[in-house]
Protein backbone atom coordinates (compact mmCIF):
# COMPACT_ATOMS: atom_id res chain seq x y z
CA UNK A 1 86.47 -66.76 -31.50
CA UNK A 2 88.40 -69.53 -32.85
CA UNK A 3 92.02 -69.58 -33.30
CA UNK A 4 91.93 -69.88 -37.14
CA UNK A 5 89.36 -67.08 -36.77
CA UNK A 6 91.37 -64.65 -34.83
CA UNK A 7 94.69 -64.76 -37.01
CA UNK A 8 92.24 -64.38 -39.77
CA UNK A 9 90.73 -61.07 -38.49
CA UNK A 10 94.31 -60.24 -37.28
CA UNK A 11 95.92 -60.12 -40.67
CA UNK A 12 93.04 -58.65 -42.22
CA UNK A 13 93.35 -55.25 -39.59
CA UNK A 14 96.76 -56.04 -40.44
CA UNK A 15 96.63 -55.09 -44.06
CA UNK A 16 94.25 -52.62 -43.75
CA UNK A 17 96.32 -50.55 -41.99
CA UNK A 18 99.64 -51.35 -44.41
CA UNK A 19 97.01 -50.25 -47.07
CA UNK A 20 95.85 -46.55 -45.03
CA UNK A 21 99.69 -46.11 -45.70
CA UNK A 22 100.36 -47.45 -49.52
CA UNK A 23 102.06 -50.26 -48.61
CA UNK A 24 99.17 -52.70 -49.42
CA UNK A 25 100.96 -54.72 -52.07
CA UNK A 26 103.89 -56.04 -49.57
CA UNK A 27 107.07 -57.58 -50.78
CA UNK A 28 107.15 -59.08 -53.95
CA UNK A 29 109.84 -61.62 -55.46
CA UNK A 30 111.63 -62.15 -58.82
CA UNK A 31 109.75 -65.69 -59.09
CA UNK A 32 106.69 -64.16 -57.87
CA UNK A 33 106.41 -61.29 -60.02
CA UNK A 34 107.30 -64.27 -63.17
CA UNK A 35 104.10 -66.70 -61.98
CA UNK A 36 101.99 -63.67 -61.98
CA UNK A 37 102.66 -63.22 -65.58
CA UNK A 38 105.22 -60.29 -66.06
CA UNK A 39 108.10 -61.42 -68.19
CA UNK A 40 111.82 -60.11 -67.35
CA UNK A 41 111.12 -57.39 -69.85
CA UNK A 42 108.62 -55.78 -68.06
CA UNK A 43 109.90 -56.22 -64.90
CA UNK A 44 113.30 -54.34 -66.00
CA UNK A 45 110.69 -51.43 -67.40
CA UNK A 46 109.12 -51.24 -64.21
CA UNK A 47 111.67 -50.89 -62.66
CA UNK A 48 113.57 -48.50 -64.85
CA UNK A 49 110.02 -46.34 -64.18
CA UNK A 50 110.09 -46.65 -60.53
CA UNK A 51 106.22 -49.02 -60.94
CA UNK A 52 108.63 -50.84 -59.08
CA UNK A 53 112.05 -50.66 -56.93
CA UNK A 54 113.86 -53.25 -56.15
CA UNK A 55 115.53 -53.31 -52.08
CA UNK A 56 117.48 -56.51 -52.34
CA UNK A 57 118.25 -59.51 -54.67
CA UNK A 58 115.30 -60.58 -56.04
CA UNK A 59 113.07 -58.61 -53.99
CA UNK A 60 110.65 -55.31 -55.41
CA UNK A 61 107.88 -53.11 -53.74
CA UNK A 62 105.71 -50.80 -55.38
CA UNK A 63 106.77 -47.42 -56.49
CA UNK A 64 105.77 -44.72 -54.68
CA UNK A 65 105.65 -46.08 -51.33
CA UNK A 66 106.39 -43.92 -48.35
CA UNK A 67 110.30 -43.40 -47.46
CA UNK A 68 109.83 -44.87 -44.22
CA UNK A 69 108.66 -48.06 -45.51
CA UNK A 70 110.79 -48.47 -48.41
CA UNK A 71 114.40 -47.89 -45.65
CA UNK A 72 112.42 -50.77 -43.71
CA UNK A 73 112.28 -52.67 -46.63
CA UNK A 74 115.67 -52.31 -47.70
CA UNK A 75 117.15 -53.29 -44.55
CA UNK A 76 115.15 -56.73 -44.63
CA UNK A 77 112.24 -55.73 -42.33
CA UNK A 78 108.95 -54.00 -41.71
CA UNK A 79 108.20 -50.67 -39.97
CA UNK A 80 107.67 -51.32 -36.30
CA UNK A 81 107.02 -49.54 -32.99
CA UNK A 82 107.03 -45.50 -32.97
CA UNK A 83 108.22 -44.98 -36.52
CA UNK A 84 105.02 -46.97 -38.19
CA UNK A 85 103.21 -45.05 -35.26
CA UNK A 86 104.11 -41.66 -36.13
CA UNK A 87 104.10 -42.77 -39.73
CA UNK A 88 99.82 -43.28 -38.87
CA UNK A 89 99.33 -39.93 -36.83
CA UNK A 90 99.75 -41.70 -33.62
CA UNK A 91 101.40 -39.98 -30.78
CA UNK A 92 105.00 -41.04 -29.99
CA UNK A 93 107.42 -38.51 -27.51
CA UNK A 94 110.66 -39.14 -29.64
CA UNK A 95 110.49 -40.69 -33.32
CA UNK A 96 114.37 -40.74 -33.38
CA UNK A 97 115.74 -43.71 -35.21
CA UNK A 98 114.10 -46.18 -37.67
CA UNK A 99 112.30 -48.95 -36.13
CA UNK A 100 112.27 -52.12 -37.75
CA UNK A 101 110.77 -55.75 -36.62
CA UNK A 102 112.93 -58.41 -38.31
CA UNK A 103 111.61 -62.36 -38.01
CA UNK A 104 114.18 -64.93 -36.92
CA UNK A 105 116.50 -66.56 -39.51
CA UNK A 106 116.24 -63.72 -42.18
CA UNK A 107 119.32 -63.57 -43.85
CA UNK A 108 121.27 -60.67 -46.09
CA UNK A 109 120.82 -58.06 -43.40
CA UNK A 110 122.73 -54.57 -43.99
CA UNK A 111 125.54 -54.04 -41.40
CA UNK A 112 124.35 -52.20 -38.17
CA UNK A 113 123.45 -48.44 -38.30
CA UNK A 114 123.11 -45.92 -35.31
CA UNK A 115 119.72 -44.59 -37.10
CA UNK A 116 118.36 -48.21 -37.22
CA UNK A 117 116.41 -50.15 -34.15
CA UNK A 118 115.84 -54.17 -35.10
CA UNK A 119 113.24 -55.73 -33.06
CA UNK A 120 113.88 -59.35 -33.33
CA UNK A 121 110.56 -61.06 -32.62
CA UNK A 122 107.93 -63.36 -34.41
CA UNK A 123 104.52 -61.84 -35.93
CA UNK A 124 101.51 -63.19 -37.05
CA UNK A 125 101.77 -60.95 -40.03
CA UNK A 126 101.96 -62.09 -43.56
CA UNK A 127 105.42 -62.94 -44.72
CA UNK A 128 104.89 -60.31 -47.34
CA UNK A 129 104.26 -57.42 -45.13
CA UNK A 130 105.99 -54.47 -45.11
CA UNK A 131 104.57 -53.11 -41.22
CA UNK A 132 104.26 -54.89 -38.88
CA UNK A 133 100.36 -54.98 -37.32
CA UNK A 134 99.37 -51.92 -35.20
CA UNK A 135 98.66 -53.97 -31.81
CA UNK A 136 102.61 -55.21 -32.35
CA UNK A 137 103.91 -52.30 -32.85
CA UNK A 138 101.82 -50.33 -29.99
CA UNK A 139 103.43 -53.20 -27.57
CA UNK A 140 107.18 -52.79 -28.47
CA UNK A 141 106.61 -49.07 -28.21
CA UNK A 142 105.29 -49.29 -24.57
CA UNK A 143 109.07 -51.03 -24.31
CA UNK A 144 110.71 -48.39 -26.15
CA UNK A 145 109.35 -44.91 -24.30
CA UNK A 146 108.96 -43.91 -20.79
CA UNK A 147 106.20 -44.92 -19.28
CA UNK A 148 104.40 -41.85 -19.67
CA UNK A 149 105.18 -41.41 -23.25
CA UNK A 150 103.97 -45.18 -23.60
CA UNK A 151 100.32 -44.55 -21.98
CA UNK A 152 99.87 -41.05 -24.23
CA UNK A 153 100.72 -43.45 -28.01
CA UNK A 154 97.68 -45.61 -26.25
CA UNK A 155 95.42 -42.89 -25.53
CA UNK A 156 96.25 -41.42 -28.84
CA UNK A 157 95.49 -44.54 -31.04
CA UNK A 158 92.52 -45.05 -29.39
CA UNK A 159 91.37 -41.76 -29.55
CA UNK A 160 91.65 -41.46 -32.99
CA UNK A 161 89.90 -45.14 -33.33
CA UNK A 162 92.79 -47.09 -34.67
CA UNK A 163 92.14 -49.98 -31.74
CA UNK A 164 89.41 -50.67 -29.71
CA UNK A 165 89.44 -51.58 -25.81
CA UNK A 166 89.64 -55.72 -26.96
CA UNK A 167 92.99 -54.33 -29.14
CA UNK A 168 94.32 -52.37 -25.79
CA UNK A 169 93.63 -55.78 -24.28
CA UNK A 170 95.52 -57.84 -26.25
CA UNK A 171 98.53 -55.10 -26.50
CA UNK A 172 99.27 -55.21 -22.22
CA UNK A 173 98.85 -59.29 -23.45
CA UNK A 174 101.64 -59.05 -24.96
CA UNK A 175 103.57 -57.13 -22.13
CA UNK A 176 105.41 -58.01 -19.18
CA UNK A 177 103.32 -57.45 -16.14
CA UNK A 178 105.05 -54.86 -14.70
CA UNK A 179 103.36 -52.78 -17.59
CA UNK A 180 99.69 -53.71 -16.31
CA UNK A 181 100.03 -50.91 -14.11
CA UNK A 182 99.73 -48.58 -17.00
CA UNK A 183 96.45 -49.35 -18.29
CA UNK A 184 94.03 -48.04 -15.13
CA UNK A 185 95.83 -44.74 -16.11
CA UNK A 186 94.77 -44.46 -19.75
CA UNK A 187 91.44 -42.34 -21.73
CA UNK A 188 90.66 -42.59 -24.65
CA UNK A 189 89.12 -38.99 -24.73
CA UNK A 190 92.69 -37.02 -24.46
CA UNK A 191 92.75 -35.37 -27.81
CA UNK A 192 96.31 -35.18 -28.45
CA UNK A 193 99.28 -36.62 -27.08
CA UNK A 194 100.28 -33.57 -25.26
CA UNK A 195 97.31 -33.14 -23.08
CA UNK A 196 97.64 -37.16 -22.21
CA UNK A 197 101.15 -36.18 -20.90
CA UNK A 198 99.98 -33.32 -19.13
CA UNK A 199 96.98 -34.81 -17.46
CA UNK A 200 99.46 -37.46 -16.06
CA UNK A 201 102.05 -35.03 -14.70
CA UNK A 202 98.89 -33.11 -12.80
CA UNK A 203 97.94 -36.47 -11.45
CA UNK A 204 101.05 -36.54 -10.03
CA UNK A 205 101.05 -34.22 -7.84
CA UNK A 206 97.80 -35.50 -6.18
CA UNK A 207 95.59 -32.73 -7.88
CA UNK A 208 92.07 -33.21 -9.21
CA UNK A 209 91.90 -33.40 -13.07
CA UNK A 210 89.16 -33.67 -14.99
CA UNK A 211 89.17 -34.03 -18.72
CA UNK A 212 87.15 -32.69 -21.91
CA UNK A 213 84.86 -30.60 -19.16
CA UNK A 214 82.32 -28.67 -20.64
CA UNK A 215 81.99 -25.20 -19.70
CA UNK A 216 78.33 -22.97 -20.64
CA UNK A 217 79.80 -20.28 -22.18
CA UNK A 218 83.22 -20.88 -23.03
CA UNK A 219 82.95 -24.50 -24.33
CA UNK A 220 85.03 -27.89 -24.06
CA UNK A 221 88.36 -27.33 -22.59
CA UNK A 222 91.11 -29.80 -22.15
CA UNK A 223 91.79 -30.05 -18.50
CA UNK A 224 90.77 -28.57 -15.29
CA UNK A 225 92.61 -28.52 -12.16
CA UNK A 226 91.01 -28.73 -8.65
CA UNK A 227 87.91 -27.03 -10.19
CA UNK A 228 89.23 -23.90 -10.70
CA UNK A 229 92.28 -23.83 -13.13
CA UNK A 230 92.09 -24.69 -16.98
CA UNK A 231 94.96 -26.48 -18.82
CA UNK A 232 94.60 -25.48 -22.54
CA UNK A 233 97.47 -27.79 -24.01
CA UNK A 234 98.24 -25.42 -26.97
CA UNK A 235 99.89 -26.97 -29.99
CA UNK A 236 100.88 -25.34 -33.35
CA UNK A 237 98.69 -27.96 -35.05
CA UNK A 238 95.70 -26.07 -33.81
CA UNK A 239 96.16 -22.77 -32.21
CA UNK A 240 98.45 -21.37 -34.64
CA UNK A 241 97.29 -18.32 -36.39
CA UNK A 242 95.71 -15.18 -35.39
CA UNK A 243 91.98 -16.72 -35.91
CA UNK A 244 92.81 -19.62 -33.62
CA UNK A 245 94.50 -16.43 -31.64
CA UNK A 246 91.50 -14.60 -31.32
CA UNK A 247 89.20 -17.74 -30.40
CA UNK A 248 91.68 -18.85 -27.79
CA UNK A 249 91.37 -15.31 -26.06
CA UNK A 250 87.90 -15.13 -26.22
CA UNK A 251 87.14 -18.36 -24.21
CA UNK A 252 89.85 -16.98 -21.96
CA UNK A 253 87.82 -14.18 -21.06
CA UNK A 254 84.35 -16.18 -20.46
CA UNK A 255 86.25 -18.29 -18.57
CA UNK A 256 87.63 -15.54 -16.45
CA UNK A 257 83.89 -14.14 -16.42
CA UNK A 258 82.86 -17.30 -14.51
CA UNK A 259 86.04 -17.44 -11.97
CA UNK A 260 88.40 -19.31 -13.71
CA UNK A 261 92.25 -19.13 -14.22
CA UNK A 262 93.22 -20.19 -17.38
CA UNK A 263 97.19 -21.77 -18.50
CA UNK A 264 98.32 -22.38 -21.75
CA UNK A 265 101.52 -24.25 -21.71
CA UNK A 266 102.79 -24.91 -24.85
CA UNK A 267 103.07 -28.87 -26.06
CA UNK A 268 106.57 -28.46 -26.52
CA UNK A 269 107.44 -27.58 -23.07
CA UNK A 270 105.17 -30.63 -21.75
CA UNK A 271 106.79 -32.37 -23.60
CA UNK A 272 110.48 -31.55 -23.08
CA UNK A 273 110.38 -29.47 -19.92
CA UNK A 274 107.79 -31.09 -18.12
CA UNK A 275 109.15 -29.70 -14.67
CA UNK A 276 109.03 -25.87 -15.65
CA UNK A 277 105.26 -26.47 -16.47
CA UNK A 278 104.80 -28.50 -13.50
CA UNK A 279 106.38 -25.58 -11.81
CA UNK A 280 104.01 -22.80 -13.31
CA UNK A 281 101.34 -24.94 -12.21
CA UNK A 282 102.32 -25.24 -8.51
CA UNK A 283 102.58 -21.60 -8.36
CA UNK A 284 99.56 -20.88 -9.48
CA UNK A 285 98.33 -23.26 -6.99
CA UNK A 286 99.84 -22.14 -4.02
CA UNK A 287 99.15 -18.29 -4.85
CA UNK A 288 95.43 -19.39 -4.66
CA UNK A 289 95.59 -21.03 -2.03
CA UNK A 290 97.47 -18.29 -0.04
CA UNK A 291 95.10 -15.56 -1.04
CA UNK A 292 92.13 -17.98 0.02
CA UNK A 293 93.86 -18.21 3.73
CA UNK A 294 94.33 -14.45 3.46
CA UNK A 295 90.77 -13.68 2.71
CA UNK A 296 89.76 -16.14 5.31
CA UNK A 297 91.99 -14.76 7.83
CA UNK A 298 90.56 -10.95 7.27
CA UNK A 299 86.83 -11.95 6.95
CA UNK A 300 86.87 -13.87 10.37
CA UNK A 301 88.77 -10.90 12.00
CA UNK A 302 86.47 -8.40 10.72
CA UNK A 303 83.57 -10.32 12.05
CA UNK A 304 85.23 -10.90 15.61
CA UNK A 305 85.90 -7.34 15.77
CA UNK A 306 83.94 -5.46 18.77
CA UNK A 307 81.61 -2.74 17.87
CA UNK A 308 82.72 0.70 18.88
CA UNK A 309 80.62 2.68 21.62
């Protein structure tokens, strides 16, 4: 692929995403909005109606566009990082303050603000644009989260097909290589950030995990441990509700019927108190594992045993 070729396809991804989010039409200016044939008239009525709203001198988006966007806008950049991220569905571990990617030179920029992050960088992205493009954005948030956190918003955009393994490519491209590491640990089949987080924390340890495993009788579950123990990463997204109650118990108990041990931690507590989980888990672990030396201990006794006479 040619140069001209790839900034081409690029910017087109580019705005298809800005346009999944209503934000399609970019920035537009005073002297723009004149050559395209709207006289001041009808640009004070537009705005007046909120067709359009105007975030500095001289500069309008379209009305209706998402509050995320339009604070981005106002502060003289485009959404960046975790907040377009989460703004798309994608996993990120903390949202927290705006994100914003501002190109060098710009000029009339609002003071400084705790609940704004500037990332100062150049983009291929149309002037105009009011996010930056995903594989930008997935890069700076890989700088912005703990490692962890960084490979779970890759395993969740790709999961939910929003980048393909040549995007992943060109997102560790545009890393440092100290963050190569990360990529042998990612998969693409973790279904929610959550279970990406938990999966890595069980790796951890040195335990066997296998994901999406198919089980006759009980069905897909997220994670199993050493063969034996299921993770179920339980979110409120899609176990909430006595229905999703009901189901959940009922694999429990095929699972059960066929030896396993099933855990449910929640997603909240993998995500923010990853070491009482881990805990749990260990527990659980080491119980088995004593009751297997137990039952080996008694069976070979019982066999060395002399008959009586």
């Amino acid at each position: 692929m040619t140069v001209p070729q790839h900034q081409a396809m690029y910017q087109s991804r580019a705005a298809a995403v800005a346009a999944s989010i209503g934000a399609g039409d970019g920035t537009m200016t005073y002297a723009e909005l004149r050559r395209r044939g709207a006289s001041r008239r009808q640009i004070d009525e537009a705005t007046a109606g909120g067709r359009l709203i105007r975030v500095r001198k001289g500069t309008y988006i379209s009305g209706g566009c998402q509050p995320a966007i339009l604070t981005a806008a106002r502060n003289g950049g485009r959404l960046d990082c975790v907040s377009l991220l989460a703004l798309l569905k994608v996993f990120v571990l903390h949202p927290g303050a705006m994100h914003v990617q501002m190109d060098y030179g710009s000029t009339r920029i609002p003071a400084r603000s705790q609940q704004l992050v500037r990332h100062w960088r150049a983009t291929e992205v149309e002037h105009a644009s009011l996010v930056a493009p995903l594989v930008e954005a997935l890069a700076q948030a890989c700088r912005c989260q703990p490692p962890r956190a960084a490979i779970a918003t890759l395993d969740s955009a790709w999961h939910l097909g929003l980048v393909d393994e040549q995007d992943i490519a060109e997102v560790f491209r545009r890393l440092p290589r100290r963050f190569r590491v990360l990529r042998a640990h990612l998969d693409r089949r973790a279904e929610s950030g959550a279970e990406s987080l938990m999966r890595l924390l069980l790796r951890s340890q040195g335990w066997t995990v296998d994901v999406q495993v198919d089980i006759s009788g009980v069905g897909r579950v997220d994670l199993v441990v050493d063969g034996w123990l299921i993770i179920e990463c339980d979110s409120e997204e899609f176990h909430s509700g006595w229905e999703a109650g009901k189901r959940d118990r009922r694999r429990d108990l095929a699972a059960a019927a066929l030896g396993y041990v099933t855990l449910r931690p929640i997603a909240e507590d993998i995500m923010y108190h990853p070491e009482r989980v881990l805990s749990t888990v260990r527990a659980a672990i080491e119980h088995r594992e004593l009751m297997a030396g137990v039952h080996k201990f008694a069976t070979s006794h019982t066999k060395a045993r002399p008959t009586a006479r």
